[in-house]
C-alpha atoms as a PDB file:
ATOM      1  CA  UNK A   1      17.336  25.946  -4.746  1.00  0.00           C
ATOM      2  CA  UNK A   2      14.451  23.517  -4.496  1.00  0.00           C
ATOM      3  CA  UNK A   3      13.238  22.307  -1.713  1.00  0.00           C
ATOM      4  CA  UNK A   4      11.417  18.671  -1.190  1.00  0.00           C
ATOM      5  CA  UNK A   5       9.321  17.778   1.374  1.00  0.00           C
ATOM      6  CA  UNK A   6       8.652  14.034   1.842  1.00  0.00           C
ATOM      7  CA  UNK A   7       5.186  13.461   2.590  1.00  0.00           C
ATOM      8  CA  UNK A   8       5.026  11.040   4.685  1.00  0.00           C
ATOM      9  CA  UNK A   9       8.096  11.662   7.190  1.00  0.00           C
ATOM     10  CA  UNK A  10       7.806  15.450   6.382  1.00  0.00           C
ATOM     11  CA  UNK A  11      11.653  15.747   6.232  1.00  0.00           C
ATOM     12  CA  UNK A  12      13.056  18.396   3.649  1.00  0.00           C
ATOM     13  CA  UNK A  13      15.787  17.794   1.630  1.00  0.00           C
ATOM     14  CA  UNK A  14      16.813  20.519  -0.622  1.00  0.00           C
ATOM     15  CA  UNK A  15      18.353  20.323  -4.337  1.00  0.00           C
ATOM     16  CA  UNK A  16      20.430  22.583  -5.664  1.00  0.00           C
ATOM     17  CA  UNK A  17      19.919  24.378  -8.564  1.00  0.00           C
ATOM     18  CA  UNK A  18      21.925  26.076 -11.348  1.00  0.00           C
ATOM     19  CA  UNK A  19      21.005  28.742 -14.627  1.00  0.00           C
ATOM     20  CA  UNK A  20      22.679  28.198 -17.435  1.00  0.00           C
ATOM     21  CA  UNK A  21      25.116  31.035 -18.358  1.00  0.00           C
ATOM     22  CA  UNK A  22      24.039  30.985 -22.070  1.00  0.00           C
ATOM     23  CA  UNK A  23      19.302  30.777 -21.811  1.00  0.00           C
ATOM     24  CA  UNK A  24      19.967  31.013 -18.606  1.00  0.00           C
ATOM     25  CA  UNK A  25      17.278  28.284 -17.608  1.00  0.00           C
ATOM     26  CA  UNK A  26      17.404  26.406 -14.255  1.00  0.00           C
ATOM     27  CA  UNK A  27      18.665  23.249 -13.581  1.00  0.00           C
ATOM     28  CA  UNK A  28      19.706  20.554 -11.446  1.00  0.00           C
ATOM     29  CA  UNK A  29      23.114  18.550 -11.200  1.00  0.00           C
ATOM     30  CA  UNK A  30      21.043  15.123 -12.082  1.00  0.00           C
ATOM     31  CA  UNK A  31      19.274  16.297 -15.449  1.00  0.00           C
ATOM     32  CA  UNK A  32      22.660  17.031 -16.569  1.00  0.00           C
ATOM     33  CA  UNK A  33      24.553  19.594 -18.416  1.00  0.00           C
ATOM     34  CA  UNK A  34      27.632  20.932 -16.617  1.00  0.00           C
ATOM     35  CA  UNK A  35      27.141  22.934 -13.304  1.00  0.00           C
ATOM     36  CA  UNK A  36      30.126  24.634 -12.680  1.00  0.00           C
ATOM     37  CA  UNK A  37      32.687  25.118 -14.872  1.00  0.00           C
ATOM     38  CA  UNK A  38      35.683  27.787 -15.939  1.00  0.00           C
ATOM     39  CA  UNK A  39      36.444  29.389 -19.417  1.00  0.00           C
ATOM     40  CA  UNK A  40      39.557  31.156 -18.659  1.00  0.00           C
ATOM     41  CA  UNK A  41      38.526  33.052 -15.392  1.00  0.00           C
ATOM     42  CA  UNK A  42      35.197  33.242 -16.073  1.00  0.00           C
ATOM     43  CA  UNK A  43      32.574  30.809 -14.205  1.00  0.00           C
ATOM     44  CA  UNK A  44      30.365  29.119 -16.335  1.00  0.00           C
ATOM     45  CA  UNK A  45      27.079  26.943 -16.466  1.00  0.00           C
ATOM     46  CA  UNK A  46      25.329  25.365 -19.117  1.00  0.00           C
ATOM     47  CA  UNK A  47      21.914  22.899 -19.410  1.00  0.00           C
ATOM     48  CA  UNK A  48      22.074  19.931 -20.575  1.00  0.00           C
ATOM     49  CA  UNK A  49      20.646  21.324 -23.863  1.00  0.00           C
ATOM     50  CA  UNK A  50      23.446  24.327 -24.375  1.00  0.00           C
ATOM     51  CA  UNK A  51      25.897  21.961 -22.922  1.00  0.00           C
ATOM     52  CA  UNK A  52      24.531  19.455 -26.193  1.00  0.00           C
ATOM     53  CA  UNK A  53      24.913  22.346 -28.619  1.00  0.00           C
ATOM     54  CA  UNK A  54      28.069  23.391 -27.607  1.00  0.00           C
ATOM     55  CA  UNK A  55      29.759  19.820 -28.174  1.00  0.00           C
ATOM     56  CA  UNK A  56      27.970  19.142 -31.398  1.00  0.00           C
ATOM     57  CA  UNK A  57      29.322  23.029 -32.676  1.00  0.00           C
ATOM     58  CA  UNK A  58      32.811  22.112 -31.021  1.00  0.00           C
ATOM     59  CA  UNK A  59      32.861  18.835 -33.088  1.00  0.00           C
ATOM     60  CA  UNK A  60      31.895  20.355 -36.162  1.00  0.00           C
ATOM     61  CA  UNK A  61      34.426  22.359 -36.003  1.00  0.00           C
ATOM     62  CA  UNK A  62      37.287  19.932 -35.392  1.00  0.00           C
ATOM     63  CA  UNK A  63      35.909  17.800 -38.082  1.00  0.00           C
ATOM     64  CA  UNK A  64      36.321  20.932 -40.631  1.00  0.00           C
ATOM     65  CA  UNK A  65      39.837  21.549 -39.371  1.00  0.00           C
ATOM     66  CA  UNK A  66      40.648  17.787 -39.954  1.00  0.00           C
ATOM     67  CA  UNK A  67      39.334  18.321 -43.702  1.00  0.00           C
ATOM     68  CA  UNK A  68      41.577  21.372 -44.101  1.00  0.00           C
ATOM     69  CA  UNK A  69      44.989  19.137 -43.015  1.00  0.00           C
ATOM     70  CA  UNK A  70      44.031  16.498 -44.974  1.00  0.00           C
ATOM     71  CA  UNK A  71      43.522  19.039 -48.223  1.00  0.00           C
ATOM     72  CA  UNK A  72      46.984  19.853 -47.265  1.00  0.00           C
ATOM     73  CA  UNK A  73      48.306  17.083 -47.372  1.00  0.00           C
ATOM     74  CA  UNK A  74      47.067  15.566 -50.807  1.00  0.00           C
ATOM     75  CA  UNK A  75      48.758  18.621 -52.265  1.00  0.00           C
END
């Protein structure tokens, strides 16, 4: 957790962090990435830059599986 102190009323507000399950960097809920999640039964975390990688791997995958149906289907 962080915790902000406002200068000039000196109250503290504190952010929550979170470390991403995969570089397991720290983050916070507003730069992004996806805080608290579930594969299966296991709690996961990821920054906004494993949380990028992961969709862009996820649709490159989908997009080869598309290819493979449509080389199906042309035969």
């Amino acid at each position: 957790m962080v915790e902000v102190i406002n200068i000039h009323t000196g109250k503290k507000r504190i952010i929550k962090t979170f470390n991403c399950s995969i570089c397991n960097s720290t983050f916070t809920e507003d730069e992004g990435g996806m805080d608290n999640g579930m594969i299966g039964i296991l709690p996961v975390s990821f920054c906004p830059t494993c949380f990028s990688g992961i969709l862009n791997m996820a649709e490159y995958f989908m997009d080869k599986s598309d290819e493979k149906e449509e080389e199906k289907e042309d035969i």
